[in-house]
N, C-alpha and C. Protein backbone atom coordinates (compact mmCIF):
# COMPACT_ATOMS: atom_id res chain seq x y z
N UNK A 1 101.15 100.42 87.12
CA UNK A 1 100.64 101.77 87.08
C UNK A 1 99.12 101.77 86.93
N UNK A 2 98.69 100.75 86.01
CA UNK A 2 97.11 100.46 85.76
C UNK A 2 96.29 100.38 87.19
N UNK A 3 97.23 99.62 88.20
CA UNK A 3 96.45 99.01 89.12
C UNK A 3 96.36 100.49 90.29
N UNK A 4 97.43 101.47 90.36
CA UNK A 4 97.39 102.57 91.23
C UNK A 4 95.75 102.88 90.87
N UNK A 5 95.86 103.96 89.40
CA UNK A 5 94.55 104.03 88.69
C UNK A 5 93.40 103.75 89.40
N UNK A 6 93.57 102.14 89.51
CA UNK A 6 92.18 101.37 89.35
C UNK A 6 91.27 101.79 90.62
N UNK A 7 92.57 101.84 92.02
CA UNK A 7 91.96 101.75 92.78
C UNK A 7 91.88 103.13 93.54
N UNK A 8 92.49 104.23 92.81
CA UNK A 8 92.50 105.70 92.73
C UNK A 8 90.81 106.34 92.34
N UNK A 9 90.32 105.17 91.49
CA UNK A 9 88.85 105.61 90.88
C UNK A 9 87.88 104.86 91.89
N UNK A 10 88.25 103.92 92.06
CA UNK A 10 87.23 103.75 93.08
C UNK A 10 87.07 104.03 94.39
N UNK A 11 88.31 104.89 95.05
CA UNK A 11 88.02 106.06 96.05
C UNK A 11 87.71 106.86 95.64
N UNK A 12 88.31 107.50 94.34
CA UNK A 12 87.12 108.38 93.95
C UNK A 12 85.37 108.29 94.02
N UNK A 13 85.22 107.57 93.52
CA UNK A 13 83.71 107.04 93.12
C UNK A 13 83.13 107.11 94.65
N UNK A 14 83.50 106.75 96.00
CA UNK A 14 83.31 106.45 97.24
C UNK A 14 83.30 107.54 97.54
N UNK A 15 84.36 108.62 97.42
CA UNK A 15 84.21 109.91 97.42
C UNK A 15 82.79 110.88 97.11
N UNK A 16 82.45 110.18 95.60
CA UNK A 16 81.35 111.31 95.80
C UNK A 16 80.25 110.34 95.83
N UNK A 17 80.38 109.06 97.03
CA UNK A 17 78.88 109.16 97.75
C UNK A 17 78.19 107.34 96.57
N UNK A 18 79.18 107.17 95.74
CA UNK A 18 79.07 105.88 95.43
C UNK A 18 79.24 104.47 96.13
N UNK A 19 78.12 103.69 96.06
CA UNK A 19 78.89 102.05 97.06
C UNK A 19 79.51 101.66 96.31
N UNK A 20 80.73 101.55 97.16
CA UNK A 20 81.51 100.41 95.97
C UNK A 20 81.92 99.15 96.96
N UNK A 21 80.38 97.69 96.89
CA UNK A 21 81.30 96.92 97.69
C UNK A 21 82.37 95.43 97.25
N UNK A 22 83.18 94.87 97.26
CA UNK A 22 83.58 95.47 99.25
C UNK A 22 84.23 96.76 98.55
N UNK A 23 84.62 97.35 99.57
CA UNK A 23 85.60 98.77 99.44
C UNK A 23 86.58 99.05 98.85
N UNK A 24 87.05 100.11 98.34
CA UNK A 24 88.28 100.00 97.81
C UNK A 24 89.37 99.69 98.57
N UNK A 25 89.41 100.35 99.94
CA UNK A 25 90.45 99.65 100.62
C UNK A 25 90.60 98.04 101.00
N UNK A 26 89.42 97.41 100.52
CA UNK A 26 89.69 96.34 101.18
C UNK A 26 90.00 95.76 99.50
N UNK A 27 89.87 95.92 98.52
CA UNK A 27 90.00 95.16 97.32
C UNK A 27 91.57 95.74 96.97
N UNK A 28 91.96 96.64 97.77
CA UNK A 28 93.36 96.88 97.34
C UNK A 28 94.47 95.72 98.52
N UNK A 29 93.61 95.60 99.45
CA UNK A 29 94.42 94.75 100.44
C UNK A 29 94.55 93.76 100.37
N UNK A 30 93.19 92.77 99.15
CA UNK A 30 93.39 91.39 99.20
C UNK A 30 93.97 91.30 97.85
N UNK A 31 94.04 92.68 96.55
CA UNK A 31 94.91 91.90 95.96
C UNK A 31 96.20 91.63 95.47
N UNK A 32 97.16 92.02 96.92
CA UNK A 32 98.32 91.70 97.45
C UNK A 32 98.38 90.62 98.37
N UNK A 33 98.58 89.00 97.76
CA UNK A 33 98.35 88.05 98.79
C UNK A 33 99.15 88.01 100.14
N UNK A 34 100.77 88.68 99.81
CA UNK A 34 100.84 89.00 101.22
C UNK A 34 100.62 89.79 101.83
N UNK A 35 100.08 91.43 101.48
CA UNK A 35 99.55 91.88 102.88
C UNK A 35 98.39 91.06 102.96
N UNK A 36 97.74 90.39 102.61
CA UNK A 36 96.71 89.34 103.30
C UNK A 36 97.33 88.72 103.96
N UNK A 37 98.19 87.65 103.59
CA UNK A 37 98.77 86.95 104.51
C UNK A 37 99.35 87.61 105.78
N UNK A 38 99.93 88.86 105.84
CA UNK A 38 100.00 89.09 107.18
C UNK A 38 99.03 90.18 107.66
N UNK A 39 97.62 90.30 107.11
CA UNK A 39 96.95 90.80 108.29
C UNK A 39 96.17 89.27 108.53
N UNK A 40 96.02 88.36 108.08
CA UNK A 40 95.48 87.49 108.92
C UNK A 40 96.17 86.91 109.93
N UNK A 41 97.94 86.50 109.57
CA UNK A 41 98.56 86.46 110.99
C UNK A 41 98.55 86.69 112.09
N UNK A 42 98.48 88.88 111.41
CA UNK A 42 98.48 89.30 112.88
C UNK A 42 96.96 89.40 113.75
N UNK A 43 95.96 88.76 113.25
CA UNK A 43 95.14 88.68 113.82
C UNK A 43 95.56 87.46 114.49
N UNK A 44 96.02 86.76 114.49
CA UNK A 44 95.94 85.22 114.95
C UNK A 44 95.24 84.53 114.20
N UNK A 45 94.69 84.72 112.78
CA UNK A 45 94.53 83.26 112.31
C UNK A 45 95.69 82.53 111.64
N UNK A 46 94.77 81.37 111.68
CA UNK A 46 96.61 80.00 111.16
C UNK A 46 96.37 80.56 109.38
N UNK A 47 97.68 80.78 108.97
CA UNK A 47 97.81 80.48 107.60
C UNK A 47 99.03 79.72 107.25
N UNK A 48 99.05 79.20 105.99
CA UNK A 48 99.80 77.98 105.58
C UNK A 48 101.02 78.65 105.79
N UNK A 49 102.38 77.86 105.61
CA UNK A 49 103.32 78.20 105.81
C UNK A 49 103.97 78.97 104.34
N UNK A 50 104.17 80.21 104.51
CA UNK A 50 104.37 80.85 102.92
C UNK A 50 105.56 81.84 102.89
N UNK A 51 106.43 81.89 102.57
CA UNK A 51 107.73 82.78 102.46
C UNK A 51 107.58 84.53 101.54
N UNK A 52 107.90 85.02 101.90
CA UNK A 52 107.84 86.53 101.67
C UNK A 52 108.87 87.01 101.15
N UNK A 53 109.23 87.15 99.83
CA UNK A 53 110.47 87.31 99.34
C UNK A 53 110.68 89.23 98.57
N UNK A 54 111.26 89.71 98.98
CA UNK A 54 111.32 90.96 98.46
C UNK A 54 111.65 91.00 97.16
N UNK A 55 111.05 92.27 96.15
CA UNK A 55 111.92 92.34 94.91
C UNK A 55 112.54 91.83 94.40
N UNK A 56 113.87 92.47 95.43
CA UNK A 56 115.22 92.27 95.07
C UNK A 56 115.89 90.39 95.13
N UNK A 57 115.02 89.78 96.01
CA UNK A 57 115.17 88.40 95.99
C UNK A 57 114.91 87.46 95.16
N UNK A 58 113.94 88.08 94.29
CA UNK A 58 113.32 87.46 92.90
C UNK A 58 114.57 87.33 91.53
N UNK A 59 114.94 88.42 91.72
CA UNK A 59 116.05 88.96 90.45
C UNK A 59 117.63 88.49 91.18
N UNK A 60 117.99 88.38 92.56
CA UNK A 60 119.47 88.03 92.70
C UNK A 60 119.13 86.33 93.40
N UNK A 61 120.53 86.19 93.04
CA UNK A 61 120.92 84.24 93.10
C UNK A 61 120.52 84.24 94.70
N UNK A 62 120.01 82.80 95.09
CA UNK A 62 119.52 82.49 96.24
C UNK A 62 120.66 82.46 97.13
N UNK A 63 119.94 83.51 98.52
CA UNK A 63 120.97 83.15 99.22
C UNK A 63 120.29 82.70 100.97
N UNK A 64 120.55 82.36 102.10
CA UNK A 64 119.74 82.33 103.31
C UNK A 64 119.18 83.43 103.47
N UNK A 65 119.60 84.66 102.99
CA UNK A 65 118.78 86.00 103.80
C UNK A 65 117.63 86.39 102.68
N UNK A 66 117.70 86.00 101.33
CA UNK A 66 116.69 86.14 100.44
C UNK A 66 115.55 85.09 100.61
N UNK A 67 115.67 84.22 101.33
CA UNK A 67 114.35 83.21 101.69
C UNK A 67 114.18 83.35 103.27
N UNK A 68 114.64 84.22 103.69
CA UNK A 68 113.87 83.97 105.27
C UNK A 68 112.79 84.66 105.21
N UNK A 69 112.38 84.69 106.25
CA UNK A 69 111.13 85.21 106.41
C UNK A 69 109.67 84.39 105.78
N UNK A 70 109.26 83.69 106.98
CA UNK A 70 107.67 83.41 106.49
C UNK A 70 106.34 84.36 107.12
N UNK A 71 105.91 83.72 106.80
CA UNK A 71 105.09 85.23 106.11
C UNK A 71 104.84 85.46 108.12
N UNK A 72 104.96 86.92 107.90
CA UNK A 72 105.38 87.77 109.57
C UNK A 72 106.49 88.16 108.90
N UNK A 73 107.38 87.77 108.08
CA UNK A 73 108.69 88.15 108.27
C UNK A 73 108.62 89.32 107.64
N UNK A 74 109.36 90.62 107.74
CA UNK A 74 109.54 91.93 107.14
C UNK A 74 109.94 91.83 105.87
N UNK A 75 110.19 92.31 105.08
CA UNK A 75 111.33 92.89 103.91
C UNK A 75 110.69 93.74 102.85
N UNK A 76 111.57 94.38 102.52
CA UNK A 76 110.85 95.63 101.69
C UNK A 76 109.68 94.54 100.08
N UNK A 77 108.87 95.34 99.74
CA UNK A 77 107.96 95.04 98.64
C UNK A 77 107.41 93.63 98.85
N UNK A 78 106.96 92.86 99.58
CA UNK A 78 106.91 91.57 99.71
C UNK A 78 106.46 91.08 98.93
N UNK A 79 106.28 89.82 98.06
CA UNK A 79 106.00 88.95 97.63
C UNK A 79 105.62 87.38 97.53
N UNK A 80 103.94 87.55 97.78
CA UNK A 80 104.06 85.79 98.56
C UNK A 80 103.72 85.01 97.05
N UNK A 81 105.15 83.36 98.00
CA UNK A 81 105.05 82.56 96.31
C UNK A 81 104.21 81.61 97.19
């Protein structure tokens, strides 16, 4: 909830005409390593090989469909380990 906040104030702040660099959008994008990891994908750069595990994959017993996906792969809330 802290982190909505955080980055709620610093569009604010941008809002009325403050620099804030880098941007808030971009400090909200890198500090989710996988949407980093897949906007550099989909640019075409190489990144290491890294699995994307949703939520719900963290908290239930391992199964093949809770580890697929490297990073490109979809699933709700991602999480790169």
């Amino acid at each position: 909830a802290w982190y909505a906040r955080f980055f709620d104030a610093l569009r604010e702040l941008e809002a009325r005409g403050t620099k804030v660099y880098p941007s808030a959008a971009f400090k909200q994008l890198v500090s989710s390593k996988a949407d980093y990891l897949l906007l550099l994908e989909r640019t075409g750069l190489p990144v290491c090989p890294t699995r994307l595990l949703g939520q719900a994959a963290l908290t239930e017993p391992a199964t093949s469909s809770a580890t697929d996906g490297i990073a490109g792969g979809s699933r709700a809330d991602p999480v790169a380990l």
